[in-house]
PDB file of N, CA and C in Angstrom:
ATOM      1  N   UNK A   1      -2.500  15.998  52.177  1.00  0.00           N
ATOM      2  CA  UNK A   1      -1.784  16.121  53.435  1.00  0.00           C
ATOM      3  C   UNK A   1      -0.381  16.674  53.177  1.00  0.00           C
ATOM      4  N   UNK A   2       0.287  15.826  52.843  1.00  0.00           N
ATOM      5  CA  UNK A   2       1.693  16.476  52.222  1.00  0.00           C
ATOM      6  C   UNK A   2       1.945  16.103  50.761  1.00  0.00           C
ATOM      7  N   UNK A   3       2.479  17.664  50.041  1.00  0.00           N
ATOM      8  CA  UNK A   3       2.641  17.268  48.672  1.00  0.00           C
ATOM      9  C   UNK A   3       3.965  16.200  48.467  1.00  0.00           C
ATOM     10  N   UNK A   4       3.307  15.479  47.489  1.00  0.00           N
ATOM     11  CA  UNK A   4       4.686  14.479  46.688  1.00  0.00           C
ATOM     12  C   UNK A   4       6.127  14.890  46.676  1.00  0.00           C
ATOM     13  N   UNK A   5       5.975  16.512  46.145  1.00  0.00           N
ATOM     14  CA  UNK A   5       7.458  16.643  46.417  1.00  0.00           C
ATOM     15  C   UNK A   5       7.960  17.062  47.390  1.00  0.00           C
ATOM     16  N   UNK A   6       7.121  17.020  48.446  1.00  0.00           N
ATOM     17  CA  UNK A   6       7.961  17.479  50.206  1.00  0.00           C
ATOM     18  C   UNK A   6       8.656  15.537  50.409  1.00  0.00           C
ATOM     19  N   UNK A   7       7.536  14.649  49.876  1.00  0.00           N
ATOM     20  CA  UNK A   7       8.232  13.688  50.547  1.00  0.00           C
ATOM     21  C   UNK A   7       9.324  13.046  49.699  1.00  0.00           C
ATOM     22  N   UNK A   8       9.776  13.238  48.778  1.00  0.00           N
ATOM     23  CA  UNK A   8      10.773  12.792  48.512  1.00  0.00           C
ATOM     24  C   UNK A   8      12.358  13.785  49.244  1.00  0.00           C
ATOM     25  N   UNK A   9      12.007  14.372  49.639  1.00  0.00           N
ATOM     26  CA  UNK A   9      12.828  15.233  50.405  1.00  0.00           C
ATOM     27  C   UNK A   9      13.019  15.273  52.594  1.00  0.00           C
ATOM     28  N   UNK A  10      12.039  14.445  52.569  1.00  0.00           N
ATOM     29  CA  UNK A  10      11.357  14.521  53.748  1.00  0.00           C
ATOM     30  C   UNK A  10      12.566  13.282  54.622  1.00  0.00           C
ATOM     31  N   UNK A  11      12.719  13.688  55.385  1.00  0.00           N
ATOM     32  CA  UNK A  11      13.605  12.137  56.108  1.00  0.00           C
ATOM     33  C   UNK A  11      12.896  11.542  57.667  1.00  0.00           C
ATOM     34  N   UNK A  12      13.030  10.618  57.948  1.00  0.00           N
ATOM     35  CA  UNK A  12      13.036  10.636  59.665  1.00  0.00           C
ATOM     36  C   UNK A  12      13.255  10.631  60.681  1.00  0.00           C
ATOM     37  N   UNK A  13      13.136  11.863  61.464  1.00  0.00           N
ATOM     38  CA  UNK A  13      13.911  12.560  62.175  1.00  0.00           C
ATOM     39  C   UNK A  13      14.306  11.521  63.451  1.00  0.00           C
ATOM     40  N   UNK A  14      13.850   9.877  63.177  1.00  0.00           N
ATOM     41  CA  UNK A  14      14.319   9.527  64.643  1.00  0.00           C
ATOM     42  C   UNK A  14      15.482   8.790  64.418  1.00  0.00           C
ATOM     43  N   UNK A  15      15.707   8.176  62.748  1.00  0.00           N
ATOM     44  CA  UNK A  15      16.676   7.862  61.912  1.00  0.00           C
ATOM     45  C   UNK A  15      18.170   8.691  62.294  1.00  0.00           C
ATOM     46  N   UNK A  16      18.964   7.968  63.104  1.00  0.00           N
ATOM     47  CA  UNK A  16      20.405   8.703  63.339  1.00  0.00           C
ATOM     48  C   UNK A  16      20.587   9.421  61.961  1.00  0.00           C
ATOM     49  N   UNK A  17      20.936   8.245  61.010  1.00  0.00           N
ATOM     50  CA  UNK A  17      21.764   8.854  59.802  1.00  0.00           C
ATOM     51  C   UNK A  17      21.008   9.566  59.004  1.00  0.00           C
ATOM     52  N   UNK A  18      19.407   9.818  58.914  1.00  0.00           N
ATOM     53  CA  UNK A  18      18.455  10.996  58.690  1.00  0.00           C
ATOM     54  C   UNK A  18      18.578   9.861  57.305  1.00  0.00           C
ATOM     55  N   UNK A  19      18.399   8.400  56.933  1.00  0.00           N
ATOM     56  CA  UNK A  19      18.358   8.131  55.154  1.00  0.00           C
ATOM     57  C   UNK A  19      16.637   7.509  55.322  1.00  0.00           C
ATOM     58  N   UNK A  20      15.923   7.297  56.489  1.00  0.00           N
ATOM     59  CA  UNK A  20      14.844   6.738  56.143  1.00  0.00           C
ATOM     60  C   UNK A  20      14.013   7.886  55.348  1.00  0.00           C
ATOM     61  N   UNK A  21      12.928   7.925  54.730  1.00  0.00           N
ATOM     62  CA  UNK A  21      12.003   8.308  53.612  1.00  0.00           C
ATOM     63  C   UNK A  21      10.867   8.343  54.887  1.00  0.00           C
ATOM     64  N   UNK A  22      10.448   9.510  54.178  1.00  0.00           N
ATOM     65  CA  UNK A  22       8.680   9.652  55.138  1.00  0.00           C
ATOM     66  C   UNK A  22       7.893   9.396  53.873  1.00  0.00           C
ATOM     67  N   UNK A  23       6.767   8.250  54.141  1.00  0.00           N
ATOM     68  CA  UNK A  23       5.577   8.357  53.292  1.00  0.00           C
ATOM     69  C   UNK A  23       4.313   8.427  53.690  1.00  0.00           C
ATOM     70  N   UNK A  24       3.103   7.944  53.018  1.00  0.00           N
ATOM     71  CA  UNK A  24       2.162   7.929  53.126  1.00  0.00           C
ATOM     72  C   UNK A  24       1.509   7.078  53.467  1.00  0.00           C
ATOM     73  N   UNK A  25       0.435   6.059  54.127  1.00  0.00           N
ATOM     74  CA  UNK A  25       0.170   5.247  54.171  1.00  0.00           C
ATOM     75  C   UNK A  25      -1.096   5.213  54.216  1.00  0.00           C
ATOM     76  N   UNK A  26      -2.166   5.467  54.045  1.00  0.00           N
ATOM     77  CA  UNK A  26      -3.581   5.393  53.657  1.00  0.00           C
ATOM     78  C   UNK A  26      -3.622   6.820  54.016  1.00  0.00           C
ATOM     79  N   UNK A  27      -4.110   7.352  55.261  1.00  0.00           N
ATOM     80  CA  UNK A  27      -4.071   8.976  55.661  1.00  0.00           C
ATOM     81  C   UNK A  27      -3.082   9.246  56.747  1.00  0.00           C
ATOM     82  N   UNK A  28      -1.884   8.347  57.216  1.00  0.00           N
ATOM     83  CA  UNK A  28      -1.263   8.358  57.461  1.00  0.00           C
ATOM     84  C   UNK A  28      -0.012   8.632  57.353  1.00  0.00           C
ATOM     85  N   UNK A  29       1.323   9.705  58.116  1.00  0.00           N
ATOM     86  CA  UNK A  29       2.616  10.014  57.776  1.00  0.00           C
ATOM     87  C   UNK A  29       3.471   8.847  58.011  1.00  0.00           C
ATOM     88  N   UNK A  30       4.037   8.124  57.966  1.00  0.00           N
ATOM     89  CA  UNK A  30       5.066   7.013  58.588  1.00  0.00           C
ATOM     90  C   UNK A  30       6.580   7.027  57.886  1.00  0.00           C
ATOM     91  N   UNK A  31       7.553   6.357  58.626  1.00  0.00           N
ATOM     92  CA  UNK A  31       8.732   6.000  58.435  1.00  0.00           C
ATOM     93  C   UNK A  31       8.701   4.910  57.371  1.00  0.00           C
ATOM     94  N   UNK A  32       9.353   5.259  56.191  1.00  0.00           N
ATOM     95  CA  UNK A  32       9.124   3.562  55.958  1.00  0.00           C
ATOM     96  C   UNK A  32      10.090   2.889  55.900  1.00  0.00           C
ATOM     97  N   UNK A  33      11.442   3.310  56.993  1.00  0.00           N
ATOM     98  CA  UNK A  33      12.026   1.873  57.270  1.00  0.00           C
ATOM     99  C   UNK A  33      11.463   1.612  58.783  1.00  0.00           C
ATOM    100  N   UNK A  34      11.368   2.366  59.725  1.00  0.00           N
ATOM    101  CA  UNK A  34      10.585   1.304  60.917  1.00  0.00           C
ATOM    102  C   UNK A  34       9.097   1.397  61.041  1.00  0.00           C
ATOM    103  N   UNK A  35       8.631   2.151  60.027  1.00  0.00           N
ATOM    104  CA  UNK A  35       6.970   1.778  60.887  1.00  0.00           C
ATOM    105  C   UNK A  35       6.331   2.777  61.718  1.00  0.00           C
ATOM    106  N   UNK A  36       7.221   3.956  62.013  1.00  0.00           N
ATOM    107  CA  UNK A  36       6.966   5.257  63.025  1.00  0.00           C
ATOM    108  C   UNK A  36       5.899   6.413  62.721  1.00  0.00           C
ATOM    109  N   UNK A  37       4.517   6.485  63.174  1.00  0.00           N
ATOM    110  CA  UNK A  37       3.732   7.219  62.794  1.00  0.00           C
ATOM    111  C   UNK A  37       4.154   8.605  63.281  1.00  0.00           C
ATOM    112  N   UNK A  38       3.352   9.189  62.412  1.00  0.00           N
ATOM    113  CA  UNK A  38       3.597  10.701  62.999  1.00  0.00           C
ATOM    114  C   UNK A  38       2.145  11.241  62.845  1.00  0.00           C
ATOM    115  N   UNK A  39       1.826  12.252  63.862  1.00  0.00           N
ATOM    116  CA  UNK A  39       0.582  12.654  64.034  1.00  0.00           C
ATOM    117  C   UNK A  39       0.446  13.695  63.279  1.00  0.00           C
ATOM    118  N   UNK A  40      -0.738  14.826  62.881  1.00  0.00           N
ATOM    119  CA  UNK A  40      -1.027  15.143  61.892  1.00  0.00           C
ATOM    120  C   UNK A  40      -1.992  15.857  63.090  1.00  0.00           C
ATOM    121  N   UNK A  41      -2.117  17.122  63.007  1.00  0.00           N
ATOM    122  CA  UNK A  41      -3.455  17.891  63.427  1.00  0.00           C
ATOM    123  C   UNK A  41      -3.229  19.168  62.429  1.00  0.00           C
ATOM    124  N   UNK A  42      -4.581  19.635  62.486  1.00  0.00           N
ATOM    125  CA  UNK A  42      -5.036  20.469  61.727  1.00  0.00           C
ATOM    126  C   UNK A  42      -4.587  20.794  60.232  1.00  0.00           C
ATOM    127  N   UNK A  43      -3.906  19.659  59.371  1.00  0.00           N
ATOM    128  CA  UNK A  43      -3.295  19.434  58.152  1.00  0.00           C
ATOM    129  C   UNK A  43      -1.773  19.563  58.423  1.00  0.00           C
ATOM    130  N   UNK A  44      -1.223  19.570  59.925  1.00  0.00           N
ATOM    131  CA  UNK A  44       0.260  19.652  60.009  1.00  0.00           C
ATOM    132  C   UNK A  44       0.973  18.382  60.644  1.00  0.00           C
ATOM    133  N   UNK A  45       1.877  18.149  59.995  1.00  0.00           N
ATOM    134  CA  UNK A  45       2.532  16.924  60.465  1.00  0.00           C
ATOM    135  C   UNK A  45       3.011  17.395  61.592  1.00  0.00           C
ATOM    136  N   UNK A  46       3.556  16.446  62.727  1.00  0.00           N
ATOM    137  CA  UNK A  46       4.544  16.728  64.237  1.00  0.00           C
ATOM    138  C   UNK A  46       5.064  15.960  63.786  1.00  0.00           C
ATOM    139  N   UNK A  47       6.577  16.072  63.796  1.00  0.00           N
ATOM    140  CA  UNK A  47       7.722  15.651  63.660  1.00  0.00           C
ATOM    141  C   UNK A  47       8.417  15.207  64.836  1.00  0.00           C
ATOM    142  N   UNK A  48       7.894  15.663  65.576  1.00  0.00           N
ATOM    143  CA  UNK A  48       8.630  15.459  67.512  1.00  0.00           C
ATOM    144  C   UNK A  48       8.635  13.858  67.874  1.00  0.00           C
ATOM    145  N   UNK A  49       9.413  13.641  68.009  1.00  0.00           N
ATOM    146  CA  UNK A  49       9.796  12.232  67.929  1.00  0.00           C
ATOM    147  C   UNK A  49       8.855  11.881  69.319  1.00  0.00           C
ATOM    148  N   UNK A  50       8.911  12.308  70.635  1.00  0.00           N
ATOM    149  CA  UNK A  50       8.237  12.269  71.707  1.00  0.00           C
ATOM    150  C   UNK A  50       6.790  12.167  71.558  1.00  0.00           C
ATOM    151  N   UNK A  51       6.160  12.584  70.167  1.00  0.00           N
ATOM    152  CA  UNK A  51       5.033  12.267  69.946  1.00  0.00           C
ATOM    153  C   UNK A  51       4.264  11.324  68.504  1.00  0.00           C
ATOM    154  N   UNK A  52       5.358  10.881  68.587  1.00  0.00           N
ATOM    155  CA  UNK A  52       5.309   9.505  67.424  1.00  0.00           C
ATOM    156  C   UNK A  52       4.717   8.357  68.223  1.00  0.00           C
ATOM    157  N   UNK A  53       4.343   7.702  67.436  1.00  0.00           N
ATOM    158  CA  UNK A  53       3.288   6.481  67.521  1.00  0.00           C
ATOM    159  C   UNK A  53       4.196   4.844  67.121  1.00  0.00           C
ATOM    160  N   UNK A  54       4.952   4.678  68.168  1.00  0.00           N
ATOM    161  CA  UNK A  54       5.568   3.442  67.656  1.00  0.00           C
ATOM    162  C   UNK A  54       5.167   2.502  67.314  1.00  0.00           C
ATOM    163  N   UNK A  55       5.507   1.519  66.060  1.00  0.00           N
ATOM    164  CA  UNK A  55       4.361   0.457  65.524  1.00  0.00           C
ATOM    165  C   UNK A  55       4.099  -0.855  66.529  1.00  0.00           C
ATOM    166  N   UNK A  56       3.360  -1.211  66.282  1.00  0.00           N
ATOM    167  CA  UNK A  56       2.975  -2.516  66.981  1.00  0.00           C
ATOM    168  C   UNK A  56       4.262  -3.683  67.529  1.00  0.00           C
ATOM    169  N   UNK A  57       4.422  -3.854  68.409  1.00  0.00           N
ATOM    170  CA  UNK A  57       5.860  -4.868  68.756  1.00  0.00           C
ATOM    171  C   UNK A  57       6.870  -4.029  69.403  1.00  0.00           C
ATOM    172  N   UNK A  58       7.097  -2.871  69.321  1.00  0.00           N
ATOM    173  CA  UNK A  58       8.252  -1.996  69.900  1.00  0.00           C
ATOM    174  C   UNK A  58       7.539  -1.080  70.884  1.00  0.00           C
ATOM    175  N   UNK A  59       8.118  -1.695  72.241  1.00  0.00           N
ATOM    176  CA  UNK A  59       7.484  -0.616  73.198  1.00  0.00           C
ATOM    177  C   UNK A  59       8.470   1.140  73.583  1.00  0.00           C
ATOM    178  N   UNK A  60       9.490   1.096  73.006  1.00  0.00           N
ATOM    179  CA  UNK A  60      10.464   2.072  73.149  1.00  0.00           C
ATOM    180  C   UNK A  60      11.204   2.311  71.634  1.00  0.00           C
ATOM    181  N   UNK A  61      11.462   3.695  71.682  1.00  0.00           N
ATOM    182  CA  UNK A  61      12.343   4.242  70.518  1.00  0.00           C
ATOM    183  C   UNK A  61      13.843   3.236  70.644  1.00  0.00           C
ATOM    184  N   UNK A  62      14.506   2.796  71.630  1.00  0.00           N
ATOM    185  CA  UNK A  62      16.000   2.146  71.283  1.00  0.00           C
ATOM    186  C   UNK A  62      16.087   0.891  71.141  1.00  0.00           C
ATOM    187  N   UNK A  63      14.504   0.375  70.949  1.00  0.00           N
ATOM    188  CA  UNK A  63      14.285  -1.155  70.018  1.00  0.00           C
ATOM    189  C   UNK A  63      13.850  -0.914  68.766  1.00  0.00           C
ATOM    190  N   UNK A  64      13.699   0.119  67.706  1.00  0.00           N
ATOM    191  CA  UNK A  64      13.331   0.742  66.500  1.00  0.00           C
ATOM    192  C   UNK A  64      14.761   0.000  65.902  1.00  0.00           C
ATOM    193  N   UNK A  65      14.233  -0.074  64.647  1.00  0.00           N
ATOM    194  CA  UNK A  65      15.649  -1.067  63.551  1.00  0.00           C
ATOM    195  C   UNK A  65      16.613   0.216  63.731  1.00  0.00           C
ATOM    196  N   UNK A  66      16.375   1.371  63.319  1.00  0.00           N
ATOM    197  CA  UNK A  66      17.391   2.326  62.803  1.00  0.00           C
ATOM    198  C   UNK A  66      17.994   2.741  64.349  1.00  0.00           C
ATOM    199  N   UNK A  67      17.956   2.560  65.416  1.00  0.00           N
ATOM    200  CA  UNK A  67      18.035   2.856  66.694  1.00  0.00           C
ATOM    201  C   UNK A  67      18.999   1.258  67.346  1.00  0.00           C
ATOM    202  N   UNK A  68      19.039   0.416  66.549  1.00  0.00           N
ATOM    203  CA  UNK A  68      20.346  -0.867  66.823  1.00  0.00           C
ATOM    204  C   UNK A  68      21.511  -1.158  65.950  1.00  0.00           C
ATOM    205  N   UNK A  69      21.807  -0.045  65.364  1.00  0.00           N
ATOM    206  CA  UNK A  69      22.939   0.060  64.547  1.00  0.00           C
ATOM    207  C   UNK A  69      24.084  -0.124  65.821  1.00  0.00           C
TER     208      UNK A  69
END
C-alpha cells in the first residue's frame, strides 16, 4: 500500500502542528496519535480530512486529541 519510506515522512494532515506519524494498521492507513482512518481506493490513500473515518468514541474532528490543544 504505502512504501516504509513514504511513512516515515508522512504526517497527519488533521494534526494542527502536522507531528502525528501515518501508519499502518493491518490494511489500513491511520493516525497514530488519534486513531483517524484514511481511505484507500484503487492503491491511493485520500488524505482529505472530510473523508476520514473517525475512530470509535469521537463523533466530530474538534473532539480528536490533537484538535484540544
Amino acid at each position: 500500500m504505502i512504501d516504509e519510506k513514504y511513512l516515515e515522512i508522512l504526517r497527519c494532515p488533521i494534526d494542527p502542528d502536522r507531528e502525528a506519524r501515518i501508519e499502518l494498521d493491518d490494511t489500513r492507513v491511520v493516525c497514530a496519535r488519534c486513531r483517524v482512518h484514511f481511505r484507500s481506493r484503487e492503491g491511493f490513500v485520500s488524505f482529505v480530512v472530510e473523508e476520514a473515518t473517525l475512530p470509535e468514541g469521537c463523533p466530530e474532528l474538534s473532539q480528536l486529541p490533537c484538535r484540544q490543544q
